[in-house]
N, C-alpha and C. Protein backbone atom coordinates (compact mmCIF):
# COMPACT_ATOMS: atom_id res chain seq x y z
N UNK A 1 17.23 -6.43 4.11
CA UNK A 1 18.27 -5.43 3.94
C UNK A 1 19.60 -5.90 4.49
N UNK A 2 19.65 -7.03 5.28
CA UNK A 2 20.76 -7.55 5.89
C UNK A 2 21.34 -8.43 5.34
N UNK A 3 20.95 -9.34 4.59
CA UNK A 3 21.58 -10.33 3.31
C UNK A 3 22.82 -10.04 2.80
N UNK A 4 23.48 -11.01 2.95
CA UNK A 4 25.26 -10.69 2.38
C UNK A 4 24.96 -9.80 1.08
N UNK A 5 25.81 -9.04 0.52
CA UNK A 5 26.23 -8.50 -0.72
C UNK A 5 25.89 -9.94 -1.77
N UNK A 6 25.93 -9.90 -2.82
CA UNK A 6 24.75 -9.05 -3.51
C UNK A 6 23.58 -9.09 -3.64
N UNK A 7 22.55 -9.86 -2.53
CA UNK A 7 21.53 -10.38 -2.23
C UNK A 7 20.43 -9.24 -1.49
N UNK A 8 21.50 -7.72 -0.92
CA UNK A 8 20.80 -7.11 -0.37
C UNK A 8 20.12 -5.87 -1.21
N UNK A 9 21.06 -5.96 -2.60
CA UNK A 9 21.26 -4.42 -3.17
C UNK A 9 19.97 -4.26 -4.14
N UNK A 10 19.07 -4.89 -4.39
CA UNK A 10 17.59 -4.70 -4.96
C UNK A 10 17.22 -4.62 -3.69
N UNK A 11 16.88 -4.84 -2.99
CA UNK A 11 16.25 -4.39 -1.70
C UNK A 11 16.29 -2.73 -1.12
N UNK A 12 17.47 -2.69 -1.10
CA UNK A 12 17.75 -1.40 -0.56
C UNK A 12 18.06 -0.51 -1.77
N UNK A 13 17.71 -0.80 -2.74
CA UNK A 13 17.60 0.23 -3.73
C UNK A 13 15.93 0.62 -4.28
N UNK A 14 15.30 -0.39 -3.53
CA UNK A 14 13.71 -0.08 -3.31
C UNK A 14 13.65 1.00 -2.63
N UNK A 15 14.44 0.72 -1.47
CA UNK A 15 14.04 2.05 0.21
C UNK A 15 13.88 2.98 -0.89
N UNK A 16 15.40 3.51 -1.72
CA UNK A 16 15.65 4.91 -2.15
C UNK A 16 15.36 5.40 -3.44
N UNK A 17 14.68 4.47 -4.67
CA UNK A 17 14.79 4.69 -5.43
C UNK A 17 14.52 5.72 -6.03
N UNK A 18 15.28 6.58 -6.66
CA UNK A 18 14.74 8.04 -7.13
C UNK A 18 13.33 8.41 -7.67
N UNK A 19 13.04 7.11 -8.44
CA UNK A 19 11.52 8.08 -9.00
C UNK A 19 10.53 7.96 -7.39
N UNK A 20 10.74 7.33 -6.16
CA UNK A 20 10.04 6.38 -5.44
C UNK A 20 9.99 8.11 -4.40
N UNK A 21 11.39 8.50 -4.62
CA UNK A 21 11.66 9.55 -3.78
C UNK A 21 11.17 10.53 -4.26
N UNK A 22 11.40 10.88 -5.22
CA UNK A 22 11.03 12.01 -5.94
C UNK A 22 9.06 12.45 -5.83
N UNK A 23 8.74 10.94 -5.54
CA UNK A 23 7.40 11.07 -5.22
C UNK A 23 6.68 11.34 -3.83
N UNK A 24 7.87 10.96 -3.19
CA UNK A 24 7.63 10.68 -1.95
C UNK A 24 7.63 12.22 -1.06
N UNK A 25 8.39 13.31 -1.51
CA UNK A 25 8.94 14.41 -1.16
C UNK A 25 7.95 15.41 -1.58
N UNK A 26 7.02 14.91 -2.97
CA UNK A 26 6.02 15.81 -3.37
C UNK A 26 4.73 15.56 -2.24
N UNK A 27 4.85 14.29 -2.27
CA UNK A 27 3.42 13.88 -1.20
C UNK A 27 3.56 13.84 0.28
N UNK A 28 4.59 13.87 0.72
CA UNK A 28 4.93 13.88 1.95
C UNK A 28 5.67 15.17 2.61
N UNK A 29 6.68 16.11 1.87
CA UNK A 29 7.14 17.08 1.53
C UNK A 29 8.55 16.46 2.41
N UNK A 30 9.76 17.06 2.05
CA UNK A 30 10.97 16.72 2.46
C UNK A 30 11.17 15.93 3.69
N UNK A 31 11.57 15.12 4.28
CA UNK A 31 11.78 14.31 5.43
C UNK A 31 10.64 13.29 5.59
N UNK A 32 11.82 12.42 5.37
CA UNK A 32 10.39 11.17 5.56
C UNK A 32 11.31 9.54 6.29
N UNK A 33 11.05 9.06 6.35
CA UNK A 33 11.45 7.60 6.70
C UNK A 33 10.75 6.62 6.52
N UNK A 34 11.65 5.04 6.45
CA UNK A 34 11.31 3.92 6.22
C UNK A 34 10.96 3.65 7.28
N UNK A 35 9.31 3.19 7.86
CA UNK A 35 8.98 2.87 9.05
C UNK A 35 9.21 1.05 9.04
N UNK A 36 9.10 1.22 7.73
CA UNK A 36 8.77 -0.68 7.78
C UNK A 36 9.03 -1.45 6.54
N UNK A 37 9.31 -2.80 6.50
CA UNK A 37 9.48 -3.19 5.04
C UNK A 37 9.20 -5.08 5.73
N UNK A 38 8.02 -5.24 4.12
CA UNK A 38 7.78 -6.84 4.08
C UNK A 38 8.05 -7.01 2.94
N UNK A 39 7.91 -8.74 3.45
CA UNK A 39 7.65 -9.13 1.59
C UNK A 39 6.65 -10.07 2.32
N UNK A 40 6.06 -10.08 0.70
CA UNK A 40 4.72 -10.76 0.76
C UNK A 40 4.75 -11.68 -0.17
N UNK A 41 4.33 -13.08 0.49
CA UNK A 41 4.21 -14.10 -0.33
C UNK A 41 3.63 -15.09 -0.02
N UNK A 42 2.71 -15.05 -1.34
CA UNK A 42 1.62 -16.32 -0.86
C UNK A 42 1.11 -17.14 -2.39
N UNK A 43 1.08 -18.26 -1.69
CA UNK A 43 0.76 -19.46 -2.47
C UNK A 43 -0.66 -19.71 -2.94
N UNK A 44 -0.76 -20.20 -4.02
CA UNK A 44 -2.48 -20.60 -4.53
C UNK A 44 -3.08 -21.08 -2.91
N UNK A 45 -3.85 -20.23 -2.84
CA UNK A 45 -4.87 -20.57 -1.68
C UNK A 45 -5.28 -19.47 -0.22
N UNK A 46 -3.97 -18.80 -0.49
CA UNK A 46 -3.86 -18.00 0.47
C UNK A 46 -4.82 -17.23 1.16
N UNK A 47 -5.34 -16.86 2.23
CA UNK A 47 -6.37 -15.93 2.36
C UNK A 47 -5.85 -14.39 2.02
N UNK A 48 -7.19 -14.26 1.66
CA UNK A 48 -7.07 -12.47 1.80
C UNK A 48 -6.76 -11.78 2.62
N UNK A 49 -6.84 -10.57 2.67
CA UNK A 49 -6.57 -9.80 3.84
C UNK A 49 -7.43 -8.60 3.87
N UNK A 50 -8.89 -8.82 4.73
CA UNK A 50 -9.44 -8.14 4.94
C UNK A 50 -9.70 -6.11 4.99
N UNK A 51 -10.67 -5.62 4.09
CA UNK A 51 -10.27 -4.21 4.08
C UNK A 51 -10.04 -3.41 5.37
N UNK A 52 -9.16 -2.94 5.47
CA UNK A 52 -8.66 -1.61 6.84
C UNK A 52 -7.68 -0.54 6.23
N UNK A 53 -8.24 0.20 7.35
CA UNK A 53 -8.01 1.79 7.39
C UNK A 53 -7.33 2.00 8.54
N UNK A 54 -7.20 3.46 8.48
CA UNK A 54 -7.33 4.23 9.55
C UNK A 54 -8.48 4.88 10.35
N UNK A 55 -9.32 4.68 9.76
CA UNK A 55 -10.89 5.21 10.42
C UNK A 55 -11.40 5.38 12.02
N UNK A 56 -10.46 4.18 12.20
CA UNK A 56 -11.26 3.40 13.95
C UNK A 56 -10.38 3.21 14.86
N UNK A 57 -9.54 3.14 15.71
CA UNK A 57 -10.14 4.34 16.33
C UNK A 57 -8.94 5.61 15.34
N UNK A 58 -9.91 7.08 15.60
CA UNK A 58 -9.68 8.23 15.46
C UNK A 58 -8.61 8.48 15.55
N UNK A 59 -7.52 8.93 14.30
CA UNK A 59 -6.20 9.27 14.49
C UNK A 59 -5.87 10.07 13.43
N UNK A 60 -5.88 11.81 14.41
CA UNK A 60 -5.40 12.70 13.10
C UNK A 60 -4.51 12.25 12.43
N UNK A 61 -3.25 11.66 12.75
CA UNK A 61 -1.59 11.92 12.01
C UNK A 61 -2.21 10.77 10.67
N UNK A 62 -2.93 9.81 10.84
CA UNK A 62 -3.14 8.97 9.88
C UNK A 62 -4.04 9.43 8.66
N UNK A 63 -3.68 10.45 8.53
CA UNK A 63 -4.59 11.29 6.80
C UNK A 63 -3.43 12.20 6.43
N UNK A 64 -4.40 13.29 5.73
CA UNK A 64 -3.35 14.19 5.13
C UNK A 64 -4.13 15.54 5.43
N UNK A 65 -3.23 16.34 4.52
CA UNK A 65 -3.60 18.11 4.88
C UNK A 65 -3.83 18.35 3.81
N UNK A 66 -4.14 19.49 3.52
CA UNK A 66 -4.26 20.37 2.09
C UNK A 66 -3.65 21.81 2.53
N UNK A 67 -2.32 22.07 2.18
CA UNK A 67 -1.83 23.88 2.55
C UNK A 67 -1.57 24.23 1.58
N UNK A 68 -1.62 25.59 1.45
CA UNK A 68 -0.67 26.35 0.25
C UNK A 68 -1.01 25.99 -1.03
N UNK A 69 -2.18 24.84 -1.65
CA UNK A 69 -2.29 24.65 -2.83
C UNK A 69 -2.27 23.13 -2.97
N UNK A 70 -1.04 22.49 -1.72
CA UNK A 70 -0.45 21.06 -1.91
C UNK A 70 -1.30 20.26 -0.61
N UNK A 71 -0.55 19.04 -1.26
CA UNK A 71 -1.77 18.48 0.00
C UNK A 71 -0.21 17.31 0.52
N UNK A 72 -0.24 17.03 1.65
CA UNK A 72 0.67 16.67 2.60
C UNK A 72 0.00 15.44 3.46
N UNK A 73 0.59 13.73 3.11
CA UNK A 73 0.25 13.08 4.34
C UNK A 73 0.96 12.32 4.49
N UNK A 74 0.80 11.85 5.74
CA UNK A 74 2.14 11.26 7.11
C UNK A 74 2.32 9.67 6.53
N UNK A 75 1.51 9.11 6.20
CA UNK A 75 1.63 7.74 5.82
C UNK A 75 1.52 7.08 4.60
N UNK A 76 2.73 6.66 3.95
CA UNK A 76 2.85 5.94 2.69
C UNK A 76 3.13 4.87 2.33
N UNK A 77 2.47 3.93 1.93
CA UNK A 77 3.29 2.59 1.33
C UNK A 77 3.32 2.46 0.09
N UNK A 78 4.21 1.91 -0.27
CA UNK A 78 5.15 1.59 -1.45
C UNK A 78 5.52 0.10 -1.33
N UNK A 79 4.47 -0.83 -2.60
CA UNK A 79 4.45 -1.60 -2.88
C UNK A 79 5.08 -1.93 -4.25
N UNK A 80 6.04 -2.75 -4.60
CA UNK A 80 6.95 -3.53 -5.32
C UNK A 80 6.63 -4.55 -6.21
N UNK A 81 5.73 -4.69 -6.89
CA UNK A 81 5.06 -6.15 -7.81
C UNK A 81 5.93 -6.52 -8.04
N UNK A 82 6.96 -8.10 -7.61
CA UNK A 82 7.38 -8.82 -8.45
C UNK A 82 7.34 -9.45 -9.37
N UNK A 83 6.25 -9.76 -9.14
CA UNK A 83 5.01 -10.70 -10.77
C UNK A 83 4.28 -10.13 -10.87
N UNK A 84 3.98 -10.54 -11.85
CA UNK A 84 2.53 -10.17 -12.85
C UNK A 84 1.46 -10.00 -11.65
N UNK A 85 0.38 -9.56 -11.69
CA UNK A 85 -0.74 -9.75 -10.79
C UNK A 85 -1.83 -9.57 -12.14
N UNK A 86 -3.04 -10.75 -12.24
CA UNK A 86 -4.15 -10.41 -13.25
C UNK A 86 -5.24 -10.18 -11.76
N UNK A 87 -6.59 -10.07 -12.79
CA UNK A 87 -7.87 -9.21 -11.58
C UNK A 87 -8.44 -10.66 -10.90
N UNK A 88 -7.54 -11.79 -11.80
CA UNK A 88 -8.22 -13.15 -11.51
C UNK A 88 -7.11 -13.64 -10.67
N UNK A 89 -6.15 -13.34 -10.12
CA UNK A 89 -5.46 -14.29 -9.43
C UNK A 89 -5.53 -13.54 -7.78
N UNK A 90 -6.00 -12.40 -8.05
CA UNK A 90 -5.75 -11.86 -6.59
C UNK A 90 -5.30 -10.86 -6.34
N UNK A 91 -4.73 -10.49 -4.78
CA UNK A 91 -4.09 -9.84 -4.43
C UNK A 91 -4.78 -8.35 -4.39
N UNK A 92 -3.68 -6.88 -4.43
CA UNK A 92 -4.29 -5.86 -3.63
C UNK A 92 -5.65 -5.34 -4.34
N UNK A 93 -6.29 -4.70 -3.82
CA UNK A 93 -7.56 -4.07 -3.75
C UNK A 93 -7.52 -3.11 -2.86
N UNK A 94 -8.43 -2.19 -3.24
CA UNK A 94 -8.53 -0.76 -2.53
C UNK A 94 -9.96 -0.22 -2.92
N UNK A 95 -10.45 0.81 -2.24
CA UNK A 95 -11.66 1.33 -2.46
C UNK A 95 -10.69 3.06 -2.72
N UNK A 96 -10.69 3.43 -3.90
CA UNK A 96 -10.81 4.78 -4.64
C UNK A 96 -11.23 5.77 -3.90
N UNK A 97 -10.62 6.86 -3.54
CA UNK A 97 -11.14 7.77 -2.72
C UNK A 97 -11.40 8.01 -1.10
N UNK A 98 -11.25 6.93 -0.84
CA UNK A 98 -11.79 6.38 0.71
C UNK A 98 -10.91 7.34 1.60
N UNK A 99 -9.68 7.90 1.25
CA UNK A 99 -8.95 8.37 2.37
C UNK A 99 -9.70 9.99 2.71
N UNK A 100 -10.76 10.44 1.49
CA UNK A 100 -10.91 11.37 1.54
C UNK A 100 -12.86 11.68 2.34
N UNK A 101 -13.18 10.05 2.26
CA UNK A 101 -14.43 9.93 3.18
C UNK A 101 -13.75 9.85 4.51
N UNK A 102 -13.32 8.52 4.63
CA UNK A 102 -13.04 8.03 5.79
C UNK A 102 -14.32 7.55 7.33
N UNK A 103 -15.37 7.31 6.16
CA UNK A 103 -15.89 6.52 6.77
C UNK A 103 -15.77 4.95 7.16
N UNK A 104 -16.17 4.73 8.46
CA UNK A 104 -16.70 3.16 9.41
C UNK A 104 -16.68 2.31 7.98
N UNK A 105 -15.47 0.85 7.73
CA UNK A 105 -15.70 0.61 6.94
C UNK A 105 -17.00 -0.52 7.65
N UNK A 106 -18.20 -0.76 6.80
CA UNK A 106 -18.96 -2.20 6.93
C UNK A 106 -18.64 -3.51 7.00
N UNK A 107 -18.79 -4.16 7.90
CA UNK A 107 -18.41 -5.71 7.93
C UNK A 107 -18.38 -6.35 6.42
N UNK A 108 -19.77 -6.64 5.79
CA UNK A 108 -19.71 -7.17 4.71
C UNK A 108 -18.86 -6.48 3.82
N UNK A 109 -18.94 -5.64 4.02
CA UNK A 109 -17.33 -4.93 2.56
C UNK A 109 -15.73 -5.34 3.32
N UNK A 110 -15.61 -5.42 4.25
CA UNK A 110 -14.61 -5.62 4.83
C UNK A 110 -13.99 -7.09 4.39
N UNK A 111 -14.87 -7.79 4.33
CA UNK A 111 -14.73 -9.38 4.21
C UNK A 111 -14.70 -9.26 2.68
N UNK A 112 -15.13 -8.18 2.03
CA UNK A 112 -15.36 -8.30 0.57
C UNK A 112 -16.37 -9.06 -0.08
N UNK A 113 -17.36 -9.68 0.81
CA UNK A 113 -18.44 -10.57 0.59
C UNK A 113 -19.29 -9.37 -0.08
N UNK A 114 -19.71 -8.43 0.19
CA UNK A 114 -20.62 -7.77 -0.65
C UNK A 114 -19.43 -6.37 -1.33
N UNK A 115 -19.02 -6.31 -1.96
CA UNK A 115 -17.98 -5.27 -2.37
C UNK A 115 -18.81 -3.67 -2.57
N UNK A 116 -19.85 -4.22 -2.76
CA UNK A 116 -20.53 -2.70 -3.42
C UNK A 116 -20.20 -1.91 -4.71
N UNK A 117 -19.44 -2.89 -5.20
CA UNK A 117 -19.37 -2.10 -6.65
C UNK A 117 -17.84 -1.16 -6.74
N UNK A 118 -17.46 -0.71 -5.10
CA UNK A 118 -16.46 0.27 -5.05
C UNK A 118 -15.20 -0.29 -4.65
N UNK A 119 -14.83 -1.49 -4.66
CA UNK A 119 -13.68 -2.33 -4.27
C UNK A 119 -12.92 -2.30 -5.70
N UNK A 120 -11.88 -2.03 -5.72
CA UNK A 120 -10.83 -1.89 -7.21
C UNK A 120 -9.93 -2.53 -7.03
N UNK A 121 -9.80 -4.15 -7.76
CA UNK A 121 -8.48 -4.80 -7.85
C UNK A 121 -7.29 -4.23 -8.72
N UNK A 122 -6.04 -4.17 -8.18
CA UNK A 122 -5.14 -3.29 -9.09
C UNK A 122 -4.07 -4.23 -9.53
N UNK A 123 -4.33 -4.71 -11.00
CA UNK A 123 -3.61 -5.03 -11.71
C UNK A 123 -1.89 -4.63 -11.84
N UNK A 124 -1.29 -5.56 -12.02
CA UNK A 124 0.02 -5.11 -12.15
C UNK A 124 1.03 -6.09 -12.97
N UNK A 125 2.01 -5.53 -13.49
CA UNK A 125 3.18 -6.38 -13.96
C UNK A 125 4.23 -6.50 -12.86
N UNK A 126 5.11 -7.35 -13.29
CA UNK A 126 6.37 -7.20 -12.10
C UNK A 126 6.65 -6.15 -12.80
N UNK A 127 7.36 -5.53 -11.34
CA UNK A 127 8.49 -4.06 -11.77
C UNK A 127 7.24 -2.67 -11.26
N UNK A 128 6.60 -3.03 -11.89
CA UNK A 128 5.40 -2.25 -11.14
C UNK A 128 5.53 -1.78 -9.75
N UNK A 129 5.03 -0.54 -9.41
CA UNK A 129 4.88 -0.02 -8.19
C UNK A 129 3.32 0.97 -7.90
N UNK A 130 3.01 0.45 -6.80
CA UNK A 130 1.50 1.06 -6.43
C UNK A 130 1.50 1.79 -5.41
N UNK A 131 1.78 3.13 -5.20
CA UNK A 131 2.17 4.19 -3.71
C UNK A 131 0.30 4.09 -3.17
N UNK A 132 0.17 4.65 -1.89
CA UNK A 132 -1.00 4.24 -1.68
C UNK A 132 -0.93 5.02 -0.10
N UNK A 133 -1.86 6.01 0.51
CA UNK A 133 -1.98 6.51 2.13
C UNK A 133 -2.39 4.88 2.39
N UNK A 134 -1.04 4.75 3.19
CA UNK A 134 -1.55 3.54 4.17
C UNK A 134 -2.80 3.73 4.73
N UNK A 135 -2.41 4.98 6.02
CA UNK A 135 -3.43 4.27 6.85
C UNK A 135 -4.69 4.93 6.77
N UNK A 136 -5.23 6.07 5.86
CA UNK A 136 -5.95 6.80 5.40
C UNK A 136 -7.02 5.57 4.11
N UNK A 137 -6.11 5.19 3.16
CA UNK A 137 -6.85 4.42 2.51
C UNK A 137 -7.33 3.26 2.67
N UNK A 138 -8.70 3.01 2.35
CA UNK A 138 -8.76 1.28 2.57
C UNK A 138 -8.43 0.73 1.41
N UNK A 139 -8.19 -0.39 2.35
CA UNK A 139 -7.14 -1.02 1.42
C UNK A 139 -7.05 -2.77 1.75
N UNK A 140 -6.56 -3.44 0.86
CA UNK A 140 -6.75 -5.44 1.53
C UNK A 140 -6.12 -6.13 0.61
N UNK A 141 -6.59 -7.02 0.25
CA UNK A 141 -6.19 -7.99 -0.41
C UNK A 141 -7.12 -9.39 -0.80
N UNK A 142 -7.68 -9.93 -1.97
CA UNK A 142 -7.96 -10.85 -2.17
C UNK A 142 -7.15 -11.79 -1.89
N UNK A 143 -8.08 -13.13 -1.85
CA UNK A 143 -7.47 -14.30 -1.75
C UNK A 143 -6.39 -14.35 -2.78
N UNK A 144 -5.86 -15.63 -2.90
CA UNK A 144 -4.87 -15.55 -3.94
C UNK A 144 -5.19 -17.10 -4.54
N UNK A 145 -5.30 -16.75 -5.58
CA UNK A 145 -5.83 -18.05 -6.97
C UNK A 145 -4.93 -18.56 -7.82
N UNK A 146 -4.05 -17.76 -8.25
CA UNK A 146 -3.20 -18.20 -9.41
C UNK A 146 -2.25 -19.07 -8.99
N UNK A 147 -1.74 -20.05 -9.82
CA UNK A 147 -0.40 -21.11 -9.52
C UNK A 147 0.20 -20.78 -8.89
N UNK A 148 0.78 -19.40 -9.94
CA UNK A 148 2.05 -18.57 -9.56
C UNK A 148 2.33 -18.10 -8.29
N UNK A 149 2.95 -18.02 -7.41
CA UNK A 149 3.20 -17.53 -5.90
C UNK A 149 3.12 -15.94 -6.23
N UNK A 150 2.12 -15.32 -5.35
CA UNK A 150 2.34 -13.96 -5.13
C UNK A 150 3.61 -13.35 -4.56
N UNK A 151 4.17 -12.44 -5.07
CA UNK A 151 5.63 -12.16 -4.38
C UNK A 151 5.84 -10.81 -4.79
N UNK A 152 5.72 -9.56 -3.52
CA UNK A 152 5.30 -8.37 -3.55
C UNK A 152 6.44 -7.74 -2.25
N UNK A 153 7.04 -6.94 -2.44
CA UNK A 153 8.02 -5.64 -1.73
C UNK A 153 6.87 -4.88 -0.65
N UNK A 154 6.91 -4.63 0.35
CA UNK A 154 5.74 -3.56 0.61
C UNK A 154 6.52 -2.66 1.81
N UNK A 155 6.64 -1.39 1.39
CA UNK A 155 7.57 -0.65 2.21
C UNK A 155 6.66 0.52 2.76
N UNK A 156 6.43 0.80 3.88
CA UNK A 156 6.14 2.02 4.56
C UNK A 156 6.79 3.36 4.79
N UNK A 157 6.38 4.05 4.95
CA UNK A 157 7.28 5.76 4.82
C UNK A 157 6.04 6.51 6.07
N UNK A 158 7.04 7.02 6.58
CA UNK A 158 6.30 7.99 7.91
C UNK A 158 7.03 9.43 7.37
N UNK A 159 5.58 10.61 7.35
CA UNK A 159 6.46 12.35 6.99
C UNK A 159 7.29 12.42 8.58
N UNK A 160 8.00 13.48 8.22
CA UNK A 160 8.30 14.09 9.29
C UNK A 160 7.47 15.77 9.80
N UNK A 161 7.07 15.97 8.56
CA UNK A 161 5.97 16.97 8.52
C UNK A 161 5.31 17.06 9.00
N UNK A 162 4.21 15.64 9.78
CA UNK A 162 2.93 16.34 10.16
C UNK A 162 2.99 15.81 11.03
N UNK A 163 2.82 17.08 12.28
CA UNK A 163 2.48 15.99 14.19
C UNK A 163 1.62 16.02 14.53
């Protein structure tokens, strides 16, 4: 975000981008902030990044609520595909639903050595964006296979809603 002009202004038009917000305000409800921002980039070979949660230790603020009809939670990331991503080169993975078990994830699923069937690589084009409960969902990353350098935005959002 600190990069001379005009090097910074795709960056910081990630933080705010309207559809990004517009989503962000339904799932989080008005007031929120940028807790954090990477980029991610990795070369044919890279390791993965093992599945984690929020599960362990025990932390209400890291899920969500259900009031009034809507459902409300404290932690969001907002990931940026710069490239393409296929199911063969790598990169994020998530287990479907998990924020709403939130069970002990297992060693062997963690490592992704035994997946269980419930590990979902998520395809993407550049330009693409994948919102996701940080710390509620599990969530990782395969190794990385393809030529092409992985090169991914990944921005965090904290509500102000829920203490």
């Amino acid at each position: 975000f600190e990069l001379p002009k005009p090097h910074c202004d795709a960056f910081r038009e990630m933080v705010a981008h309207p559809a990004v917000v517009q989503r962000m305000n339904w799932m989080m409800g008005s007031g929120f902030r940028c807790r954090n921002a990477r980029a991610i980039c990795s070369v044919k070979g890279t390791s993965g990044h093992a599945l984690h949660s929020g599960t362990e230790p025990v932390k209400p603020k890291n899920t969500y609520v259900f009031q009034n009809g809507r459902t409300y939670c404290d932690s969001i990331n907002v990931a940026w595909q710069l490239r393409d991503v296929q199911e063969e080169d790598g990169g994020f993975v998530c287990i479907p639903g998990s924020h709403k078990a939130r069970y002990p994830v297992p060693e062997d699923l963690k490592s992704c050595e035994d997946t269980m069937d419930i590990v979902r690589h998520v395809g993407m084009q550049a330009g693409d964006v994948v919102m996701f409960l940080g710390a509620a969902q599990t969530h990782g990353a395969y190794p990385w296979k393809s030529e092409v350098d992985r090169r991914a935005v990944l921005l965090g959002y904290s509500s102000r809603n829920i203490t």
